[in-house]
C-alpha atoms as a PDB file:
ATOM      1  CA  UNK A   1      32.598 -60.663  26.703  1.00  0.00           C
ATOM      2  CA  UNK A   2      30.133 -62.760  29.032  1.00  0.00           C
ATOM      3  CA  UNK A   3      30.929 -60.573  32.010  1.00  0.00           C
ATOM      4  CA  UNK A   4      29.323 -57.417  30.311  1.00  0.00           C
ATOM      5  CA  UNK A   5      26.376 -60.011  29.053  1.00  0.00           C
ATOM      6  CA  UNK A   6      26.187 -60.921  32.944  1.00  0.00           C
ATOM      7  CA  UNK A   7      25.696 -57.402  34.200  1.00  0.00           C
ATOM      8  CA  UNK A   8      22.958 -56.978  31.959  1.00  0.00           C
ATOM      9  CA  UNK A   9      21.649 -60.243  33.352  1.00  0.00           C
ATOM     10  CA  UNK A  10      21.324 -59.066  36.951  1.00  0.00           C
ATOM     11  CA  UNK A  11      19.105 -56.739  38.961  1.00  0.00           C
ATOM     12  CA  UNK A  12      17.986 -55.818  42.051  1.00  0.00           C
ATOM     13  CA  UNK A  13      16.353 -58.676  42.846  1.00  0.00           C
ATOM     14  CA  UNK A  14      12.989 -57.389  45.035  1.00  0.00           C
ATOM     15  CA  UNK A  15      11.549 -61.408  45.528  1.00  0.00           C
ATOM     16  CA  UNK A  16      13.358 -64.685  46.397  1.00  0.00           C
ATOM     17  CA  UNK A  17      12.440 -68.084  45.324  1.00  0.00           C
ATOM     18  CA  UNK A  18      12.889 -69.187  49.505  1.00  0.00           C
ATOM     19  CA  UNK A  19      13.013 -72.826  48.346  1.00  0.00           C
ATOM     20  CA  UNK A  20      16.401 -72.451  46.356  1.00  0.00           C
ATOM     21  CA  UNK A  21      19.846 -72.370  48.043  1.00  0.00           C
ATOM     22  CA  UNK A  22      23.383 -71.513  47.095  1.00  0.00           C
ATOM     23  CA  UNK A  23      25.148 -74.243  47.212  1.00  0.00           C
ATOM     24  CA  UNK A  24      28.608 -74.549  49.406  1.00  0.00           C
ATOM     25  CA  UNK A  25      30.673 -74.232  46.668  1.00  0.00           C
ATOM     26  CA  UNK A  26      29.546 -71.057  44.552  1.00  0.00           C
ATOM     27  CA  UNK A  27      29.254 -69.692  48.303  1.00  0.00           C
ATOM     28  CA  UNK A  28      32.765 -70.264  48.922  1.00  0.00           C
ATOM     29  CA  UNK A  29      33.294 -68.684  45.394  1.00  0.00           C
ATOM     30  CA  UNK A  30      31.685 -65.709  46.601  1.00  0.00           C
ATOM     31  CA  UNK A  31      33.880 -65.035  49.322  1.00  0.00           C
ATOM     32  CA  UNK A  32      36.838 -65.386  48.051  1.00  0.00           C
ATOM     33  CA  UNK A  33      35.661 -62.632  45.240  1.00  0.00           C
ATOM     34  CA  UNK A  34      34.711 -60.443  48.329  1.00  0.00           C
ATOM     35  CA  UNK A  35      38.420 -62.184  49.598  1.00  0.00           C
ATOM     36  CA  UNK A  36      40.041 -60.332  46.845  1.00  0.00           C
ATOM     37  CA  UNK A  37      38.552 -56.930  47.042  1.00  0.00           C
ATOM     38  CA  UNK A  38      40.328 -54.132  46.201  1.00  0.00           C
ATOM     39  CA  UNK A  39      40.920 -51.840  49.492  1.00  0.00           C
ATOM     40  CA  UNK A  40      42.662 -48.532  50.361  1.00  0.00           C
ATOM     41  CA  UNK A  41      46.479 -49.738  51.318  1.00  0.00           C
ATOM     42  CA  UNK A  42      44.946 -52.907  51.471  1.00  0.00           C
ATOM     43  CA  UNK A  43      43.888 -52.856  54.635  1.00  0.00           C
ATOM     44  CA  UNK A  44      40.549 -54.735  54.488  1.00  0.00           C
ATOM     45  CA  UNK A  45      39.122 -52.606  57.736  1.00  0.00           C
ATOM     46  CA  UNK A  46      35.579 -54.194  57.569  1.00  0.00           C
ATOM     47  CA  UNK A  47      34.375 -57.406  58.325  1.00  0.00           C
ATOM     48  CA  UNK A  48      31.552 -59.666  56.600  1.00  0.00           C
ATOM     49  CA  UNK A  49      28.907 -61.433  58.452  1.00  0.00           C
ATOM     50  CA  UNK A  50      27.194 -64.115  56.542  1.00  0.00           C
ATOM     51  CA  UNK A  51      23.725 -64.529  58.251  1.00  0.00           C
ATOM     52  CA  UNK A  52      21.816 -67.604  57.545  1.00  0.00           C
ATOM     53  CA  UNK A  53      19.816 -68.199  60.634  1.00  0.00           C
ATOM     54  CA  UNK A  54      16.040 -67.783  59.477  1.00  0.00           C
ATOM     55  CA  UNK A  55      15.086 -66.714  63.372  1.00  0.00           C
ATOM     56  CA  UNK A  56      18.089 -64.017  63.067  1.00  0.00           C
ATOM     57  CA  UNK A  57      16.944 -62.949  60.046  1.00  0.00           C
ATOM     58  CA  UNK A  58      13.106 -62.496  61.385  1.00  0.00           C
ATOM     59  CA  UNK A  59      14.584 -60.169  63.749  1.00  0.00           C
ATOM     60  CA  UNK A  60      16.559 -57.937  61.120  1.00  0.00           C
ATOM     61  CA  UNK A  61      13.813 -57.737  58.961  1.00  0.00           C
ATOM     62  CA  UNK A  62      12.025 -54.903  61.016  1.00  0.00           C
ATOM     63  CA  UNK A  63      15.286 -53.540  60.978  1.00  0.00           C
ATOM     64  CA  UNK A  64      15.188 -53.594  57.309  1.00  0.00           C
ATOM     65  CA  UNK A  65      12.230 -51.165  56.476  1.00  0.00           C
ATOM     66  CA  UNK A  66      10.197 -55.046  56.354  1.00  0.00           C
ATOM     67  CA  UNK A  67      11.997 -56.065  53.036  1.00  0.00           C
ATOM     68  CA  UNK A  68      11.026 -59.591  52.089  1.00  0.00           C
ATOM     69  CA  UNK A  69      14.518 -60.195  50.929  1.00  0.00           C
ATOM     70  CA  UNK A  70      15.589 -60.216  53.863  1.00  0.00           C
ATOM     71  CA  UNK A  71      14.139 -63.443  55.586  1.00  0.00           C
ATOM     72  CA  UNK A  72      13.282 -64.766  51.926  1.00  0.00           C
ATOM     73  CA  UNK A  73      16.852 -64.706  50.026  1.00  0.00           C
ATOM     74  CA  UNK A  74      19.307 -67.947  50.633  1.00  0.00           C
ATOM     75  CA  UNK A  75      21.781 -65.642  52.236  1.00  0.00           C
ATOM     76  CA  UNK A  76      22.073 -62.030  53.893  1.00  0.00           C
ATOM     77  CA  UNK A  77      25.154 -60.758  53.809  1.00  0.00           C
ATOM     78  CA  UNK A  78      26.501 -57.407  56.360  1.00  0.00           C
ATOM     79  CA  UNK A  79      29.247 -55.471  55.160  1.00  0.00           C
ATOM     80  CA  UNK A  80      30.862 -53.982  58.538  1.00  0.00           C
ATOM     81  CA  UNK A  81      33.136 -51.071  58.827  1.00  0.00           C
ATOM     82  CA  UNK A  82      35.583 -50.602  61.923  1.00  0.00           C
ATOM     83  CA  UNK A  83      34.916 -48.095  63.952  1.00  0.00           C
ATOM     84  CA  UNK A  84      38.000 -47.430  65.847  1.00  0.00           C
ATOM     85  CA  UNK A  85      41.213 -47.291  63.380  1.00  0.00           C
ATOM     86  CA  UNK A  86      44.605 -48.091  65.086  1.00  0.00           C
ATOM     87  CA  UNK A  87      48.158 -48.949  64.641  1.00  0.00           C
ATOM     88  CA  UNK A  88      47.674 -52.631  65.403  1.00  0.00           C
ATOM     89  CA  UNK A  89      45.480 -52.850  62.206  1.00  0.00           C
ATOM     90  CA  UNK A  90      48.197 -51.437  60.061  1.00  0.00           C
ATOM     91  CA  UNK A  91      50.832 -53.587  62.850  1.00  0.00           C
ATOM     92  CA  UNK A  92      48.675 -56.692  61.426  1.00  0.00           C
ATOM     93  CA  UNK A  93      48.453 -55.895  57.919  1.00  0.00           C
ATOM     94  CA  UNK A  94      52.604 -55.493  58.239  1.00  0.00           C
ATOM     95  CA  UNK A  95      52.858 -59.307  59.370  1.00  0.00           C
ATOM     96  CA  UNK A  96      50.269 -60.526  56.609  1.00  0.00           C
ATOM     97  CA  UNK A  97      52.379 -58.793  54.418  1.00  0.00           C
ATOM     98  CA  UNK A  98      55.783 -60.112  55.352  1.00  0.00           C
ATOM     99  CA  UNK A  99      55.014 -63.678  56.177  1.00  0.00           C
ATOM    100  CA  UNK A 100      52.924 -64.034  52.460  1.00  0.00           C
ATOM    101  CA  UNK A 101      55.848 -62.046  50.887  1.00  0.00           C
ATOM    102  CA  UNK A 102      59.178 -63.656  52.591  1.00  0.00           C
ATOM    103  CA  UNK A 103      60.885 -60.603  53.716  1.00  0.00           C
ATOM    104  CA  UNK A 104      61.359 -59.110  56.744  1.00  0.00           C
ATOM    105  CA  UNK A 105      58.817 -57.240  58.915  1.00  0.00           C
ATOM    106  CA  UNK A 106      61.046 -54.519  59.422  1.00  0.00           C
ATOM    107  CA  UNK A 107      61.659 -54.004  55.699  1.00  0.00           C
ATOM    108  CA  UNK A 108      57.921 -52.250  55.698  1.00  0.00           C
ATOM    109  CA  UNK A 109      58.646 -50.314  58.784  1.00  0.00           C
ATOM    110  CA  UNK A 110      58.724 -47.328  56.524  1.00  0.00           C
ATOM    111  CA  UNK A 111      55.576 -47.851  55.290  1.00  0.00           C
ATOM    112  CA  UNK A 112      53.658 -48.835  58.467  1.00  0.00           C
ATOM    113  CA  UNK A 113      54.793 -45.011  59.893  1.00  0.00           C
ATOM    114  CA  UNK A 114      53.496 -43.790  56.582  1.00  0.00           C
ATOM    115  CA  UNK A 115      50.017 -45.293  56.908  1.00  0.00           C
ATOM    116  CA  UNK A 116      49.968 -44.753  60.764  1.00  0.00           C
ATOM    117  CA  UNK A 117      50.647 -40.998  60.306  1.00  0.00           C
ATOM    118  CA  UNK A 118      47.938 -40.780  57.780  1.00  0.00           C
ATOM    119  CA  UNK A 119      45.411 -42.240  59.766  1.00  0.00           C
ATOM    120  CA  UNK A 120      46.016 -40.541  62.404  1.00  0.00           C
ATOM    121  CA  UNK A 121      45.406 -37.359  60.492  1.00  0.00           C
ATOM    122  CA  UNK A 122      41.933 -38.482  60.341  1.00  0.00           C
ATOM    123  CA  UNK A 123      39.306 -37.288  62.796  1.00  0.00           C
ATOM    124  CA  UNK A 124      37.076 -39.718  64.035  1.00  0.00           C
ATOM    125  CA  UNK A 125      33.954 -38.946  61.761  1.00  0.00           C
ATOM    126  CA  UNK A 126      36.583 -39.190  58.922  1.00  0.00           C
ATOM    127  CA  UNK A 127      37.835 -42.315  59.716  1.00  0.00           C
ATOM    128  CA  UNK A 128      34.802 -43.728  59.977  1.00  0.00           C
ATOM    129  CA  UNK A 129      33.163 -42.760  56.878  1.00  0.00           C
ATOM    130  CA  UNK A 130      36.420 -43.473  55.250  1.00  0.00           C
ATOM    131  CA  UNK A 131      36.396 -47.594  56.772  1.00  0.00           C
ATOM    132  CA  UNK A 132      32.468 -47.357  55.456  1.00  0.00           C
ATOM    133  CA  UNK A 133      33.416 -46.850  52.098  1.00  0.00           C
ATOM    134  CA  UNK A 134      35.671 -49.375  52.066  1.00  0.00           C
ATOM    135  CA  UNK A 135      32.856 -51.595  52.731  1.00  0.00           C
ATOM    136  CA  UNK A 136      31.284 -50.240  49.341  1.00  0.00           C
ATOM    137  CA  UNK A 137      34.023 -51.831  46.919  1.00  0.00           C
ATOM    138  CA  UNK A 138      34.093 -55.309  48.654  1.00  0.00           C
ATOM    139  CA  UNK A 139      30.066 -55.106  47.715  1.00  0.00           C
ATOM    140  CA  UNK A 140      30.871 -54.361  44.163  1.00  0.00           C
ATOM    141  CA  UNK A 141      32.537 -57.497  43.799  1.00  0.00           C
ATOM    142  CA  UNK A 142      30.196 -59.695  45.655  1.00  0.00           C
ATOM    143  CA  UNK A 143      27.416 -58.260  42.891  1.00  0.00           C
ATOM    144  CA  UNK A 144      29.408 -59.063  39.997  1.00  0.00           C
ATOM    145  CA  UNK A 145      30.461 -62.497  41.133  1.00  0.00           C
ATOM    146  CA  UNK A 146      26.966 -62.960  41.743  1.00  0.00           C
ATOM    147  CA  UNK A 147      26.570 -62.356  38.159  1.00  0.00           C
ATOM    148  CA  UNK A 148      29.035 -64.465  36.720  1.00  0.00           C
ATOM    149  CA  UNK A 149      27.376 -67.530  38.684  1.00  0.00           C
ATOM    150  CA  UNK A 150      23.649 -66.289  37.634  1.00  0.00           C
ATOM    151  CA  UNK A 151      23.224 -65.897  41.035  1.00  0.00           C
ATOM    152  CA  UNK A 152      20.772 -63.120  42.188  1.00  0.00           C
ATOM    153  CA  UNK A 153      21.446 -60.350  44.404  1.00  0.00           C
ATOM    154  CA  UNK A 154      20.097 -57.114  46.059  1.00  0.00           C
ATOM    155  CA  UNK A 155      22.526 -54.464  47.364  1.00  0.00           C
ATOM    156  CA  UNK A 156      20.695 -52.637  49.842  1.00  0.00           C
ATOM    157  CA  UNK A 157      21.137 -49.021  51.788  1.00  0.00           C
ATOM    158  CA  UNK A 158      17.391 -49.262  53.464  1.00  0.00           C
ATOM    159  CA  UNK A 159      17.933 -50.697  56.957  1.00  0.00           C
ATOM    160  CA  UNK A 160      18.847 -49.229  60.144  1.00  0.00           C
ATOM    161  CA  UNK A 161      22.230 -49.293  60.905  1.00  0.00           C
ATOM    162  CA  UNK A 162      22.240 -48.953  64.559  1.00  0.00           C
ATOM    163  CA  UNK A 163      19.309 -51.776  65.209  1.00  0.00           C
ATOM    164  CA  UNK A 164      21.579 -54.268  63.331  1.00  0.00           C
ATOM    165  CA  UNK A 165      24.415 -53.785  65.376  1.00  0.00           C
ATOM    166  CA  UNK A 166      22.342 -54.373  68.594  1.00  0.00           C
ATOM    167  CA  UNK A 167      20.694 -57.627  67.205  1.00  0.00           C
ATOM    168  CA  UNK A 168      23.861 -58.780  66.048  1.00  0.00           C
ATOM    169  CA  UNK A 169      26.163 -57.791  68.736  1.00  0.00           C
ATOM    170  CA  UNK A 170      28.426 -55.840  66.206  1.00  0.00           C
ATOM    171  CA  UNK A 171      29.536 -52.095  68.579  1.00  0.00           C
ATOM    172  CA  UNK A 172      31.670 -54.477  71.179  1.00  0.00           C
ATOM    173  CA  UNK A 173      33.202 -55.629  68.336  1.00  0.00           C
ATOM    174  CA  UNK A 174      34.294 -52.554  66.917  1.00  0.00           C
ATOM    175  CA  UNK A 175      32.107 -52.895  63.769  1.00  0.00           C
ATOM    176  CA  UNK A 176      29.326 -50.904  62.623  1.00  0.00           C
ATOM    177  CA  UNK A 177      26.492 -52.308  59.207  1.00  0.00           C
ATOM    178  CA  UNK A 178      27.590 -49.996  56.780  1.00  0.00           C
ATOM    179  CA  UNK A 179      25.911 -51.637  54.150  1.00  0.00           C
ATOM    180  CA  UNK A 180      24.109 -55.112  53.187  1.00  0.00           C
ATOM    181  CA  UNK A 181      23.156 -57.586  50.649  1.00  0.00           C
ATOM    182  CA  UNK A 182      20.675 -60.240  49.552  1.00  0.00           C
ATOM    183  CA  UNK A 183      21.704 -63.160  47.905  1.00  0.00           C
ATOM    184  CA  UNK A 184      19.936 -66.219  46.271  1.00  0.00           C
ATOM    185  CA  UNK A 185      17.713 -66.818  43.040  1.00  0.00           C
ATOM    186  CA  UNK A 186      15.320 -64.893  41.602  1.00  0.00           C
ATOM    187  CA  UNK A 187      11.740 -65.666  41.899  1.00  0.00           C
ATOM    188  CA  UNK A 188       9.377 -66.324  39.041  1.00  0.00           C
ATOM    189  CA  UNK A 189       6.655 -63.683  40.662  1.00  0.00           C
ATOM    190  CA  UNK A 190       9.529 -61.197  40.629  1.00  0.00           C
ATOM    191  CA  UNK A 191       7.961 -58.861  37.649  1.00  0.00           C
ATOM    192  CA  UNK A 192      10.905 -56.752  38.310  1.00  0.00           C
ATOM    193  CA  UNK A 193      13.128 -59.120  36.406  1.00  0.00           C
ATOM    194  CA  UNK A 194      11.130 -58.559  33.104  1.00  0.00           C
ATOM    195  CA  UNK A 195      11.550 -54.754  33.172  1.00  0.00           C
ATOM    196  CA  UNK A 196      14.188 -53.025  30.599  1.00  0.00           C
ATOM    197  CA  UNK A 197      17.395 -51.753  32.401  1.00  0.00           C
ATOM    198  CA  UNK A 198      17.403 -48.329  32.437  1.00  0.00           C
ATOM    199  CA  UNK A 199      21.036 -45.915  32.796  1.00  0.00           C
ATOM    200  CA  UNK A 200      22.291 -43.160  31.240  1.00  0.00           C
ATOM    201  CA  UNK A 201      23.900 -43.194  27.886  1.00  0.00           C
ATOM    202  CA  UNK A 202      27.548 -43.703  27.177  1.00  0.00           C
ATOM    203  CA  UNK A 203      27.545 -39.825  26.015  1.00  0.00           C
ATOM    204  CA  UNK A 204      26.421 -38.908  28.803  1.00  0.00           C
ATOM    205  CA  UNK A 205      27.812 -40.790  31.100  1.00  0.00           C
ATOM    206  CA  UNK A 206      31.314 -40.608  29.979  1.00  0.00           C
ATOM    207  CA  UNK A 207      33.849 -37.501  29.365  1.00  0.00           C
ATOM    208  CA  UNK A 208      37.227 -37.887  27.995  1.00  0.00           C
ATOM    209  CA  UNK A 209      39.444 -34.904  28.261  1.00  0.00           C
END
């Protein structure tokens, strides 16, 4: 199975060869995989922000505890949560939904109260850690993808949060940086890459009841 062989490939990349880019197409590759993430109800209530303006990226690096990946990786990718659930996201989804399916809108009324009621259940700090970890499973297929192409990546949690949604103008959109990701090829000064993987062991790992 070459996707397990993959994942053992990759790592957390900690240095970029700066001089090598990802091409357009594996790029577009990449977002579609993100594209196709799974997502509670399906939803999709984050956004991606593909940043590849060096000068931008100079100004997020701070930001980012001073991680070279930042600036050095071909790409930088922000996952963004929404901050503010409401029914026209669900109203949205509803369209999407009938228009790709062929039926009628009103067919999925029933479900649209369903999802609005449960939202609504939500308090505001719930909601928005809920859209956050949304954000999480749309990463997990960005990394693997990466893998399958032998392209490197970073998933990083070390950044400030608040600071990249100044710089980046993301709280008038409704978006917050829940969490973001380095993308490009490994360097050859990356010792990192030459270290054994290290996680638990299927024992103990795993329980089957």
């Amino acid at each position: 199975m070459n996707y397990i062989e993959n994942l053992k490939w990759r790592y957390a990349t900690k240095k970029f060869d700066s001089s090598k880019k990802i091409s357009t197409e594996d790029l577009e590759k990449l977002k579609e995989a993100i594209q196709l993430s799974v997502s509670s109800y399906g939803l999709q209530l984050y956004k991606v922000i593909i940043v590849e303006n060096a000068a931008l990226r100079e100004k997020l690096k701070p930001a980012s505890w001073g991680q070279d990946q930042i600036t050095e990786a071909s790409h930088l990718i922000v996952f963004c949560n929404y901050t503010n659930v409401n029914d026209k996201h669900v109203d949205d989804f509803l369209h999407m939904t009938a228009k790709s399916q062929g039926i009628e809108v009103r067919n999925l009324s029933g479900y649209g109260d369903f999802m609005k009621s449960k939202i609504k259940e939500m308090t505001t700090s719930d909601s928005f850690h809920w859209t956050s970890r949304q954000t999480y499973l749309a990463l997990g297929n960005l990394v693997s993808a990466c893998a399958e192409l032998k392209i490197d990546s970073c998933p990083m949690e070390g950044f400030e949060p608040e600071k990249y949604n100044e710089i980046l103008g993301l709280s008038k959109q409704g978006l917050n940086a829940a969490v973001i990701a380095t993308i490009g090829y490994r360097s050859i000064e990356d010792h990192t890459q030459n270290r054994p993987k290290v996680r638990k062991s299927m024992n103990e790992l795993f329980e089957v009841l």
